[in-house]
C-alpha atoms as a PDB file:
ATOM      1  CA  UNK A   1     -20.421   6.020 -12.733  1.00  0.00           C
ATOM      2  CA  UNK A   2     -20.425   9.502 -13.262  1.00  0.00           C
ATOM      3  CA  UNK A   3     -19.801  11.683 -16.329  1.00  0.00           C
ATOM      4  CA  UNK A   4     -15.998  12.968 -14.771  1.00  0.00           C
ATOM      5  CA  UNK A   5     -14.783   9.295 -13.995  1.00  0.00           C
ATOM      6  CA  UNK A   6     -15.064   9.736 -10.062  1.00  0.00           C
ATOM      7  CA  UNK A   7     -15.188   6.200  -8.692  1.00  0.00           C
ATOM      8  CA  UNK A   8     -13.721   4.217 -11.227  1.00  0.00           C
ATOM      9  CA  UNK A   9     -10.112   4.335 -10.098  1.00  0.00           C
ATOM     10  CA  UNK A  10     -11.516   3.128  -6.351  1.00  0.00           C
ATOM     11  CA  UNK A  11      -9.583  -0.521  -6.226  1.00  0.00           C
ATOM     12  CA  UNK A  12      -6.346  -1.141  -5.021  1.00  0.00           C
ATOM     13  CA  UNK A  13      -3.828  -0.797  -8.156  1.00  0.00           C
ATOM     14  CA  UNK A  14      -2.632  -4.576  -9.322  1.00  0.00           C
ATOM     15  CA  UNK A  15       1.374  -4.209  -9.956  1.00  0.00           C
ATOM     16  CA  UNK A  16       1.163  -7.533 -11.253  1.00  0.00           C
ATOM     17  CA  UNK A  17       3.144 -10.145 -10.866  1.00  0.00           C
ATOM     18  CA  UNK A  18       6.755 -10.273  -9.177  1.00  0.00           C
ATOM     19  CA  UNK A  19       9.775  -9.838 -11.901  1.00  0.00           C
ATOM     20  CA  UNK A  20      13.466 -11.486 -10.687  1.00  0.00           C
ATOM     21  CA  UNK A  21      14.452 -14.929  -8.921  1.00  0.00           C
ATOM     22  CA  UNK A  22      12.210 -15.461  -6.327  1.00  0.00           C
ATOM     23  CA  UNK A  23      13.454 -17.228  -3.189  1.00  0.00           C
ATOM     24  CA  UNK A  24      11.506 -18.430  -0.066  1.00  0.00           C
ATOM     25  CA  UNK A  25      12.934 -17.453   3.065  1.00  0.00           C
ATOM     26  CA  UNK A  26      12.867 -17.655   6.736  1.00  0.00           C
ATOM     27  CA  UNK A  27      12.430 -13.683   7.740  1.00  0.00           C
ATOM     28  CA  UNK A  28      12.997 -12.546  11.332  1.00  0.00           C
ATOM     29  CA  UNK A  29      11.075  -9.343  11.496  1.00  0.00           C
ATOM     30  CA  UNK A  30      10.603  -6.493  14.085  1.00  0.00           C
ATOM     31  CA  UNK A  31       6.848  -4.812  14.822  1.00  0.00           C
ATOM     32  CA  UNK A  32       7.508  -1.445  16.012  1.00  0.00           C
ATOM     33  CA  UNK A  33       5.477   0.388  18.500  1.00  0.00           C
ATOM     34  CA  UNK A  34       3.472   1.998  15.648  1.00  0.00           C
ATOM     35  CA  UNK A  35       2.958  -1.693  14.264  1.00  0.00           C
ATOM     36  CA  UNK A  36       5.349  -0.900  11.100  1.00  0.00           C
ATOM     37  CA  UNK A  37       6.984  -4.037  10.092  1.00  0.00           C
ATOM     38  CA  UNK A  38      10.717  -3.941   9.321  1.00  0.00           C
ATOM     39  CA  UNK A  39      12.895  -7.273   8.192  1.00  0.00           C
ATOM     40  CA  UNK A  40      15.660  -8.000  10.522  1.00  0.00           C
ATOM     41  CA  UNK A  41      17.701 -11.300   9.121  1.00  0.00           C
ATOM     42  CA  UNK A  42      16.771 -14.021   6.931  1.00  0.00           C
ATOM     43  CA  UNK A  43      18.124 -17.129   5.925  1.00  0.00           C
ATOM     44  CA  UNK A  44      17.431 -19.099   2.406  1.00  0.00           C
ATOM     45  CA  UNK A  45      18.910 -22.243   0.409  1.00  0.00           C
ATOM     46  CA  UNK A  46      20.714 -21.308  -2.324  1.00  0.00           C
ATOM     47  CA  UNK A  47      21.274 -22.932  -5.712  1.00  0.00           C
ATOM     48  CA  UNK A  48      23.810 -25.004  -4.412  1.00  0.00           C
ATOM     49  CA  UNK A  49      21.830 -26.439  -1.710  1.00  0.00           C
ATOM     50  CA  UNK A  50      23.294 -24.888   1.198  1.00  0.00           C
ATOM     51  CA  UNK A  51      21.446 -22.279   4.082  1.00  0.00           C
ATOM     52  CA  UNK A  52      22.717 -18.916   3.838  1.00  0.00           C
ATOM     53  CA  UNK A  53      21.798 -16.467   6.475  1.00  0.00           C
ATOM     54  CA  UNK A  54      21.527 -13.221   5.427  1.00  0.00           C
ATOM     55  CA  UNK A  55      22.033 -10.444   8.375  1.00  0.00           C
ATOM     56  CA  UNK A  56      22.115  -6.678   8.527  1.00  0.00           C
ATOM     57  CA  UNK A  57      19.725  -5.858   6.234  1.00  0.00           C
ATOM     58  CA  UNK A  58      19.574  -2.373   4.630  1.00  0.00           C
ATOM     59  CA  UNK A  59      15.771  -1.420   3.845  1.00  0.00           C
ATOM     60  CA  UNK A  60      16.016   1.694   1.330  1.00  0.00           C
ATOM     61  CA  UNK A  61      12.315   1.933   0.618  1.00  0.00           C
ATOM     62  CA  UNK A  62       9.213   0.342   1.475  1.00  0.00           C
ATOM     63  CA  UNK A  63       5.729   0.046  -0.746  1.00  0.00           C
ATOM     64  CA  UNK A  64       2.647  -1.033  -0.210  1.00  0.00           C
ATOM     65  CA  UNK A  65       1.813  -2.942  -3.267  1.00  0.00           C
ATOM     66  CA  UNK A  66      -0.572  -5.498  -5.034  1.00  0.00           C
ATOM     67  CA  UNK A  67       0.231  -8.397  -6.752  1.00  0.00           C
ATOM     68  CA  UNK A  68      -2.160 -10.085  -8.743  1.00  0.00           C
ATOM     69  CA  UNK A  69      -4.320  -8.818  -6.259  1.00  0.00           C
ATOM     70  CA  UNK A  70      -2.812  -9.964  -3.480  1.00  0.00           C
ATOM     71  CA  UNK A  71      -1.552  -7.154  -0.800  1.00  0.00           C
ATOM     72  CA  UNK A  72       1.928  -7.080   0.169  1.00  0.00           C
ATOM     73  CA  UNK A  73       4.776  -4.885   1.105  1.00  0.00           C
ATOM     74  CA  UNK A  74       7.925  -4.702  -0.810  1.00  0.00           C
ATOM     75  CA  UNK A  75      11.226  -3.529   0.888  1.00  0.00           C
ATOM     76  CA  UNK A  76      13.873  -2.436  -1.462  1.00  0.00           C
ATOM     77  CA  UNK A  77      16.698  -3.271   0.274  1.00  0.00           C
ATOM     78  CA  UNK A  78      20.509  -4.374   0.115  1.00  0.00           C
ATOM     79  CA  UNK A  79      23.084  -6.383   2.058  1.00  0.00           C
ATOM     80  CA  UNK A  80      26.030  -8.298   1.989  1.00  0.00           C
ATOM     81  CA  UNK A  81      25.487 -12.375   0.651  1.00  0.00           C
ATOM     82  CA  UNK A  82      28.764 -14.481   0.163  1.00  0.00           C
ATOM     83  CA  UNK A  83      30.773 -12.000   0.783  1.00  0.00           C
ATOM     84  CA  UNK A  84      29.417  -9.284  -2.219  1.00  0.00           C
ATOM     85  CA  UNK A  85      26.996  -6.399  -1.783  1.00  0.00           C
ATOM     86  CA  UNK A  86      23.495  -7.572  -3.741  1.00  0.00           C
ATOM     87  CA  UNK A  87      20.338  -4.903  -4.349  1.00  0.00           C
ATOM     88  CA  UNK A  88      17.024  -7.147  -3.512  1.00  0.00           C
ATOM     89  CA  UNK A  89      13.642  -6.936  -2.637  1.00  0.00           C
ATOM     90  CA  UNK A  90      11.825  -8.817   0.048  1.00  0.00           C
ATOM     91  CA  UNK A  91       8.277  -9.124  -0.512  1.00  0.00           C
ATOM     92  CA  UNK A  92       5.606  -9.986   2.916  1.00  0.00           C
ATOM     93  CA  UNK A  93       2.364 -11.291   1.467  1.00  0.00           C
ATOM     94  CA  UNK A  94       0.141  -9.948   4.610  1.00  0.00           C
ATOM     95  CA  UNK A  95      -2.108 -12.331   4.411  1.00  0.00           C
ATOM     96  CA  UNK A  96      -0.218 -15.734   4.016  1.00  0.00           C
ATOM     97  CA  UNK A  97       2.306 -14.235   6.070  1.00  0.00           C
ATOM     98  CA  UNK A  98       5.286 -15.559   4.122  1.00  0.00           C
ATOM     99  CA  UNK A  99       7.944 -14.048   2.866  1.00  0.00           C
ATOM    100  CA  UNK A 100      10.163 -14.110  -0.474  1.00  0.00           C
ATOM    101  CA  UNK A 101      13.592 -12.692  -1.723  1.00  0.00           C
ATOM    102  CA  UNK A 102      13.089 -11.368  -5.166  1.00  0.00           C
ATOM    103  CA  UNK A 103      16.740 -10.949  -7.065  1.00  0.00           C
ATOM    104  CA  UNK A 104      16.998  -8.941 -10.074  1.00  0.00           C
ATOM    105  CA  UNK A 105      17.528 -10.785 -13.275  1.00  0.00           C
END
């Protein structure tokens, strides 16, 4: 380590752990030409039990982030579930390849 800090910011930044509801879904997903991956539809089971599927997805913004260590991508994103516009963010965990729903609380 140097006297000027270089080197000492060199890991990935940890954002933590994931704040919100977190649902497991079923993501149907899209690699582009340029091998960007962008969510298509999902379905989940809600709190009542049942399968919604979720379709025309929204993606506002997409991050590259780490949590607990772990790299994923979050999309910000909205769309329309039961009938009412919800904000969310769907999270890809690269290397379990799974994906979650995160609602705000």
């Amino acid at each position: 380590m140097s006297s000027f800090g270089i080197g000492i910011n060199a890991k990935a930044i940890d954002s933590g752990e994931v704040n919100g509801k977190m649902y497991h879904i079923a993501c149907k997903a899209w690699f582009t030409a340029s091998c960007s991956l962008r969510p298509l539809s999902f379905k989940f089971e809600g709190d009542d039990g049942i399968i919604q599927s979720v379709k025309e997805i929204r993606v506002k913004s997409l991050e590259n982030k780490n949590y607990s260590g772990i790299p994923s991508k979050e999309y910000d994103c909205e769309a329309v579930i039961g009938g009412i516009l919800h904000t969310f963010k769907l999270v890809f965990y690269m290397e379990a390849c799974k994906w979650v729903m995160i609602l705000p609380k």
